[in-house]
PDB file of N, CA and C in Angstrom:
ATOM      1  N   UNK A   1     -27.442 114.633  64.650  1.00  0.00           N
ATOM      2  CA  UNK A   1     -26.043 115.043  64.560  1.00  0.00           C
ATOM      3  C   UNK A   1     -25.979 116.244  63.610  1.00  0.00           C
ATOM      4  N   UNK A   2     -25.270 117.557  64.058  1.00  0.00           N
ATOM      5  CA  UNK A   2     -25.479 118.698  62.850  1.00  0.00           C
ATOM      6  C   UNK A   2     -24.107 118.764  62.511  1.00  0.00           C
ATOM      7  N   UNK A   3     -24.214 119.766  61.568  1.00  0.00           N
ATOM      8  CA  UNK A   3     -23.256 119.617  60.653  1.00  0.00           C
ATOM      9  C   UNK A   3     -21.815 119.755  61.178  1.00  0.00           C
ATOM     10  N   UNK A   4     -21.384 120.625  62.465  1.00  0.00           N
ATOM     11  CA  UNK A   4     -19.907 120.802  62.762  1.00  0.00           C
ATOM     12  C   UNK A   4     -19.504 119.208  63.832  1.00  0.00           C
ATOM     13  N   UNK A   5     -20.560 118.174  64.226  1.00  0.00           N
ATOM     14  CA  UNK A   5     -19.868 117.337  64.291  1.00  0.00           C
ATOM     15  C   UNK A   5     -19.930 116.155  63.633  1.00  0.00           C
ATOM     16  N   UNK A   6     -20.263 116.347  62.256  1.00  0.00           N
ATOM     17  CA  UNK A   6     -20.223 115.141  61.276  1.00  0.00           C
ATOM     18  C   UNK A   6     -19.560 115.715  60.239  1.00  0.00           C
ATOM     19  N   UNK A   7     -18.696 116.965  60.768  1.00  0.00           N
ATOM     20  CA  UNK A   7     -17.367 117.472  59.817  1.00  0.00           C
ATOM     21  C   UNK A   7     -15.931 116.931  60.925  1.00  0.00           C
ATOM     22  N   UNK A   8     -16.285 117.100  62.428  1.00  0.00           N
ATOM     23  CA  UNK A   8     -15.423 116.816  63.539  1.00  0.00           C
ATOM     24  C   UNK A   8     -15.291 115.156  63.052  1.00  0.00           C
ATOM     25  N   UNK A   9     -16.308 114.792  62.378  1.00  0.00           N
ATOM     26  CA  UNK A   9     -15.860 112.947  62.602  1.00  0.00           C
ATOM     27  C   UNK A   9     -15.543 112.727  61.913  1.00  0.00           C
ATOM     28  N   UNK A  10     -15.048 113.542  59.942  1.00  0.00           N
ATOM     29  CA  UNK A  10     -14.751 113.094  58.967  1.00  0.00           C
ATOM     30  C   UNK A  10     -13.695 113.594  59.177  1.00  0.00           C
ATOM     31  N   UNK A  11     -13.298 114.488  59.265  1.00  0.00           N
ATOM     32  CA  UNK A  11     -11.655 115.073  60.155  1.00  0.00           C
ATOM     33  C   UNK A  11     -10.895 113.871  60.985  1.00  0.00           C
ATOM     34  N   UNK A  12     -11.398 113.321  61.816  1.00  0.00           N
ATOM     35  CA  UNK A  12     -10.563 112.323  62.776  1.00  0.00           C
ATOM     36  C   UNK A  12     -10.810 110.991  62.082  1.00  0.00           C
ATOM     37  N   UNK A  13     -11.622 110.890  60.828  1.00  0.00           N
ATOM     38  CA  UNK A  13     -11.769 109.662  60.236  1.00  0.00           C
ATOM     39  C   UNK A  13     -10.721 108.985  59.443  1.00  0.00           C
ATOM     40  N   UNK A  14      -9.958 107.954  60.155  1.00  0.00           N
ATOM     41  CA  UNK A  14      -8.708 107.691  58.927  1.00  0.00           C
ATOM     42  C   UNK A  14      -8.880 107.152  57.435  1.00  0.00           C
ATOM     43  N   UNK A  15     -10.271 106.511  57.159  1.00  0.00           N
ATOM     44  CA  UNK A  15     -10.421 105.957  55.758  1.00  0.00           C
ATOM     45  C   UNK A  15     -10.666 107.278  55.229  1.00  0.00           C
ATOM     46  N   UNK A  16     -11.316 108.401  55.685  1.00  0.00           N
ATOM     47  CA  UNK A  16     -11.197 109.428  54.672  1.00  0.00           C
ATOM     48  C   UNK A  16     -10.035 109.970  54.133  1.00  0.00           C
ATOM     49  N   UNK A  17      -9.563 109.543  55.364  1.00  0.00           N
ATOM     50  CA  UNK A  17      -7.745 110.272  54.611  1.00  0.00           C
ATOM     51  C   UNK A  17      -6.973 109.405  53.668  1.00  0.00           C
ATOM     52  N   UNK A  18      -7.363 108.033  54.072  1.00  0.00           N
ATOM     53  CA  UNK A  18      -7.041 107.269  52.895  1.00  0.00           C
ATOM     54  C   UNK A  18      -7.372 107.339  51.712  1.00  0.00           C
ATOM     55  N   UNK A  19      -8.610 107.685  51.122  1.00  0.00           N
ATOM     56  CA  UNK A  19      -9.622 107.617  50.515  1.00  0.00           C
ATOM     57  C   UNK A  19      -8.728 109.020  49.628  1.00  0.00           C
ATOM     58  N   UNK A  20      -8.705 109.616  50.025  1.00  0.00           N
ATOM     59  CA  UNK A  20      -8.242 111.357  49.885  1.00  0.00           C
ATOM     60  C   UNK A  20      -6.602 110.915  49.588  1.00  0.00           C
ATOM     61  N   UNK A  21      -5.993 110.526  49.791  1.00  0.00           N
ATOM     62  CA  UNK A  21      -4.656 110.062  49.156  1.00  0.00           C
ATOM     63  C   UNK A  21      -4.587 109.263  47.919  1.00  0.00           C
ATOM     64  N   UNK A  22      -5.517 108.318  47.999  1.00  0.00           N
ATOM     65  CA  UNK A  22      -5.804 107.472  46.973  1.00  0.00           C
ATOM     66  C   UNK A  22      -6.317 108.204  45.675  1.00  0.00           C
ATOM     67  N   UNK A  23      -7.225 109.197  45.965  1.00  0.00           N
ATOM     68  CA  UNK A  23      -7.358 110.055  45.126  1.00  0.00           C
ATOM     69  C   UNK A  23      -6.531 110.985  44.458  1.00  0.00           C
ATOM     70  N   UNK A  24      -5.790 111.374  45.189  1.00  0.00           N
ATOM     71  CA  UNK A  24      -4.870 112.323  44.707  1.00  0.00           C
ATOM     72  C   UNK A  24      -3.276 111.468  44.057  1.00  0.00           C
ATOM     73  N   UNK A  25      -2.696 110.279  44.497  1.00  0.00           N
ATOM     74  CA  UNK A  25      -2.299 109.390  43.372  1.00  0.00           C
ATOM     75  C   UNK A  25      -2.944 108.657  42.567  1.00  0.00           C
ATOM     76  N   UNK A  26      -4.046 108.709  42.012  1.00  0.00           N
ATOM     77  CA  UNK A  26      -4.887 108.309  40.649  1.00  0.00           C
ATOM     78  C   UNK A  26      -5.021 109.430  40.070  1.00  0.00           C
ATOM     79  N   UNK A  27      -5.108 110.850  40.600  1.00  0.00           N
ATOM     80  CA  UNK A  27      -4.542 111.950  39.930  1.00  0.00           C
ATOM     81  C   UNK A  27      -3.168 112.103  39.269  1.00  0.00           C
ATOM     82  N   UNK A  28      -2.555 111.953  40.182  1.00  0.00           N
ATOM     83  CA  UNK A  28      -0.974 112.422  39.092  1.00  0.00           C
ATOM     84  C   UNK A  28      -1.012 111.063  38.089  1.00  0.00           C
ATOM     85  N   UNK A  29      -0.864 109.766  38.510  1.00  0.00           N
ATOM     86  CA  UNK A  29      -1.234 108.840  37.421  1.00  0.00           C
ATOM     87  C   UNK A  29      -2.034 109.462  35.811  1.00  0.00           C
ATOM     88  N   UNK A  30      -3.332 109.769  36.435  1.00  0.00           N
ATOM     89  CA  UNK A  30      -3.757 110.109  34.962  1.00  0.00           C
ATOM     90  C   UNK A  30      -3.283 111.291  34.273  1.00  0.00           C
ATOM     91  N   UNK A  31      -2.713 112.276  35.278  1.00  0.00           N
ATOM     92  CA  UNK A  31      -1.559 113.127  34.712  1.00  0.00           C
ATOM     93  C   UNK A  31      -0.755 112.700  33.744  1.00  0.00           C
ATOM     94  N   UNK A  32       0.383 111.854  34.598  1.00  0.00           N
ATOM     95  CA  UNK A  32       1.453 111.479  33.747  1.00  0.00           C
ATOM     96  C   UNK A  32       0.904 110.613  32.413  1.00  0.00           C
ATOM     97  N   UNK A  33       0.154 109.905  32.388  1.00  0.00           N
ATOM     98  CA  UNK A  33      -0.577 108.822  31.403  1.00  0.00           C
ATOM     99  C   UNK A  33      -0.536 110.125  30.014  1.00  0.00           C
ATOM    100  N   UNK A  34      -1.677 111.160  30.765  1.00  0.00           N
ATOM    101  CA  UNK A  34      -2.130 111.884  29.779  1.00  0.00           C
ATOM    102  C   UNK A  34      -0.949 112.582  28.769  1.00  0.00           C
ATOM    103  N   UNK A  35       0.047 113.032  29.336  1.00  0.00           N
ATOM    104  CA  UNK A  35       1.353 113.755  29.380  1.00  0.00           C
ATOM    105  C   UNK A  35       2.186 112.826  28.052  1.00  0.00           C
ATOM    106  N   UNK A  36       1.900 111.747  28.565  1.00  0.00           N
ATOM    107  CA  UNK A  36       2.840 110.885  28.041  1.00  0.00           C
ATOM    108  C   UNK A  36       2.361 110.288  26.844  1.00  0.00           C
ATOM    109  N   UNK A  37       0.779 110.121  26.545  1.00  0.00           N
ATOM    110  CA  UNK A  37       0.160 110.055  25.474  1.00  0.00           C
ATOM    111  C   UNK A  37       0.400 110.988  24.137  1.00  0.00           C
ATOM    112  N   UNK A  38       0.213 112.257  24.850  1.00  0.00           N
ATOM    113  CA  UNK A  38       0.503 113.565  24.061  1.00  0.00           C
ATOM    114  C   UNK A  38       1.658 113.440  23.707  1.00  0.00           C
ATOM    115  N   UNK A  39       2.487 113.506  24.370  1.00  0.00           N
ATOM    116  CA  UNK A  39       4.296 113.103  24.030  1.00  0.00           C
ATOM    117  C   UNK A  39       4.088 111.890  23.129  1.00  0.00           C
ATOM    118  N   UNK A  40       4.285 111.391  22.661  1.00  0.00           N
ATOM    119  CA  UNK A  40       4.037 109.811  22.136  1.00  0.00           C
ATOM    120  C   UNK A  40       3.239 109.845  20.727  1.00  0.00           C
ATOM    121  N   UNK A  41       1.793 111.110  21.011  1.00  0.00           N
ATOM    122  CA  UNK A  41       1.180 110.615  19.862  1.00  0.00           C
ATOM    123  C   UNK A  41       1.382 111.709  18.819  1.00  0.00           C
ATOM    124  N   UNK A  42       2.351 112.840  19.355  1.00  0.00           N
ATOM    125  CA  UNK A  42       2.862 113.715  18.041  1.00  0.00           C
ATOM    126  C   UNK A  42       3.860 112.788  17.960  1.00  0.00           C
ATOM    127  N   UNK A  43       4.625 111.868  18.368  1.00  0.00           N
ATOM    128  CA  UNK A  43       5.888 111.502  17.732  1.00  0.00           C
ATOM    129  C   UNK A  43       5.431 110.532  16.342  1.00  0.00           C
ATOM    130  N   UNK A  44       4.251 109.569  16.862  1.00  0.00           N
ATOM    131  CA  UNK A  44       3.872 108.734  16.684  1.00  0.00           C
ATOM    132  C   UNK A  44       3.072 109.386  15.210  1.00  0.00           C
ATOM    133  N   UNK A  45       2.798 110.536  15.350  1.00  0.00           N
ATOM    134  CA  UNK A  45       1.742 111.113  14.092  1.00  0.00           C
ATOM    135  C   UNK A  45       3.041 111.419  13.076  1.00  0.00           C
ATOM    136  N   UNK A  46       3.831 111.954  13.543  1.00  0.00           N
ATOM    137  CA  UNK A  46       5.248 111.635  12.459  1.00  0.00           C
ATOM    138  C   UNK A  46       5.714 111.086  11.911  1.00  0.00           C
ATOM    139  N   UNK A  47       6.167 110.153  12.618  1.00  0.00           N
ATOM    140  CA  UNK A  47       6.180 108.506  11.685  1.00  0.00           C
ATOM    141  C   UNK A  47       5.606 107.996  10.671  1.00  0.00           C
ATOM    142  N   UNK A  48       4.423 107.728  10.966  1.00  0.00           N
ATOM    143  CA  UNK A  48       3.057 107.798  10.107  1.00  0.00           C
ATOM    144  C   UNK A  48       3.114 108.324   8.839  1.00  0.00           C
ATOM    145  N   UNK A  49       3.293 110.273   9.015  1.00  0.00           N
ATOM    146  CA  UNK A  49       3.389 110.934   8.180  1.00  0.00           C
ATOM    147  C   UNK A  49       4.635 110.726   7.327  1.00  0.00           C
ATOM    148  N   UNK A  50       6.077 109.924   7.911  1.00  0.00           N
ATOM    149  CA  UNK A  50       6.887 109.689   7.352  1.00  0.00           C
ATOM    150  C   UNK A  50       6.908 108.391   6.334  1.00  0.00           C
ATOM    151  N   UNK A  51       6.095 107.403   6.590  1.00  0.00           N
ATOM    152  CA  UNK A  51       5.686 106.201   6.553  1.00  0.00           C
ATOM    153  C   UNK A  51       4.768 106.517   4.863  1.00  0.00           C
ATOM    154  N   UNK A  52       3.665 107.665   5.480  1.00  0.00           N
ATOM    155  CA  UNK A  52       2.890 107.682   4.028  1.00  0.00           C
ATOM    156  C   UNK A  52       3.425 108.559   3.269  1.00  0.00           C
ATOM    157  N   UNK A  53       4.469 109.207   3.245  1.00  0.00           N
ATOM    158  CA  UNK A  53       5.060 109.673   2.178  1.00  0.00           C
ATOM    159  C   UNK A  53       5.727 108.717   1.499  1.00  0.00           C
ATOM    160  N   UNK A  54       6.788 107.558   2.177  1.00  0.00           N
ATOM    161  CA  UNK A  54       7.237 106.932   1.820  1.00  0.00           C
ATOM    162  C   UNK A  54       6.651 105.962   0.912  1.00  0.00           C
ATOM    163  N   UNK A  55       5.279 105.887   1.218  1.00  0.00           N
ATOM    164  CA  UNK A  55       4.623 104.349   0.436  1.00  0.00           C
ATOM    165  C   UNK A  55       4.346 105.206  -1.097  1.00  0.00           C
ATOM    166  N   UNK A  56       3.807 106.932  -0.534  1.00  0.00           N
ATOM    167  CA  UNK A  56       3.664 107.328  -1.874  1.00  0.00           C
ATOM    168  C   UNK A  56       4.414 107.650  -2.957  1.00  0.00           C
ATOM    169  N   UNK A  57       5.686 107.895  -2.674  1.00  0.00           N
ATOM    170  CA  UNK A  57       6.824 107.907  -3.516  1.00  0.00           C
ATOM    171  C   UNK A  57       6.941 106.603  -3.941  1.00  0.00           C
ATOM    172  N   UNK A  58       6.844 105.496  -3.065  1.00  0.00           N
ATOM    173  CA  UNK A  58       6.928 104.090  -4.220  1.00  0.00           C
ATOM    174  C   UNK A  58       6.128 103.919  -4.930  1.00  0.00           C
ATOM    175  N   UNK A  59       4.907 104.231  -4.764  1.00  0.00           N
ATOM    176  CA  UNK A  59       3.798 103.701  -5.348  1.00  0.00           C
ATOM    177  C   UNK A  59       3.905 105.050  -6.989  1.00  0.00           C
ATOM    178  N   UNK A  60       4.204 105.964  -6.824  1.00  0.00           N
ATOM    179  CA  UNK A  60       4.313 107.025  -7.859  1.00  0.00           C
ATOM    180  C   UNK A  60       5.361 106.672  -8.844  1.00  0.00           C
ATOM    181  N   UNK A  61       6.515 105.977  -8.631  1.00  0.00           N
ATOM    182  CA  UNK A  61       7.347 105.384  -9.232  1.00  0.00           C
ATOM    183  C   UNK A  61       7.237 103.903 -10.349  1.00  0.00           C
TER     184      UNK A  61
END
């Protein structure tokens, strides 16, 4: 079998197309994940930073 018809059979193959969708929503998934981490972990590094100022002003007192 050469190569233009074992490209003809992955073309008319429906698990590849499945396969190929599935892929491309586990893409935007780890998109948004990633997106949303970043969003989250400057907020989250703020806090923190608000948090250890706070303990150090008590503790300086």
């Amino acid at each position: 079998m050469n190569l233009i018809h074992r490209f003809q059979a992955l073309v008319h193959d429906d698990e590849a197309v499945t396969a190929i969708e599935y892929g491309l929503i586990a893409a935007l998934i780890a998109v948004f994940i990633i997106a949303s981490v970043a969003l989250v972990g400057s907020k989250l590094d703020a806090i923190f930073s608000a948090v250890a100022s706070a303990v150090a002003a008590a503790i300086s007192v």
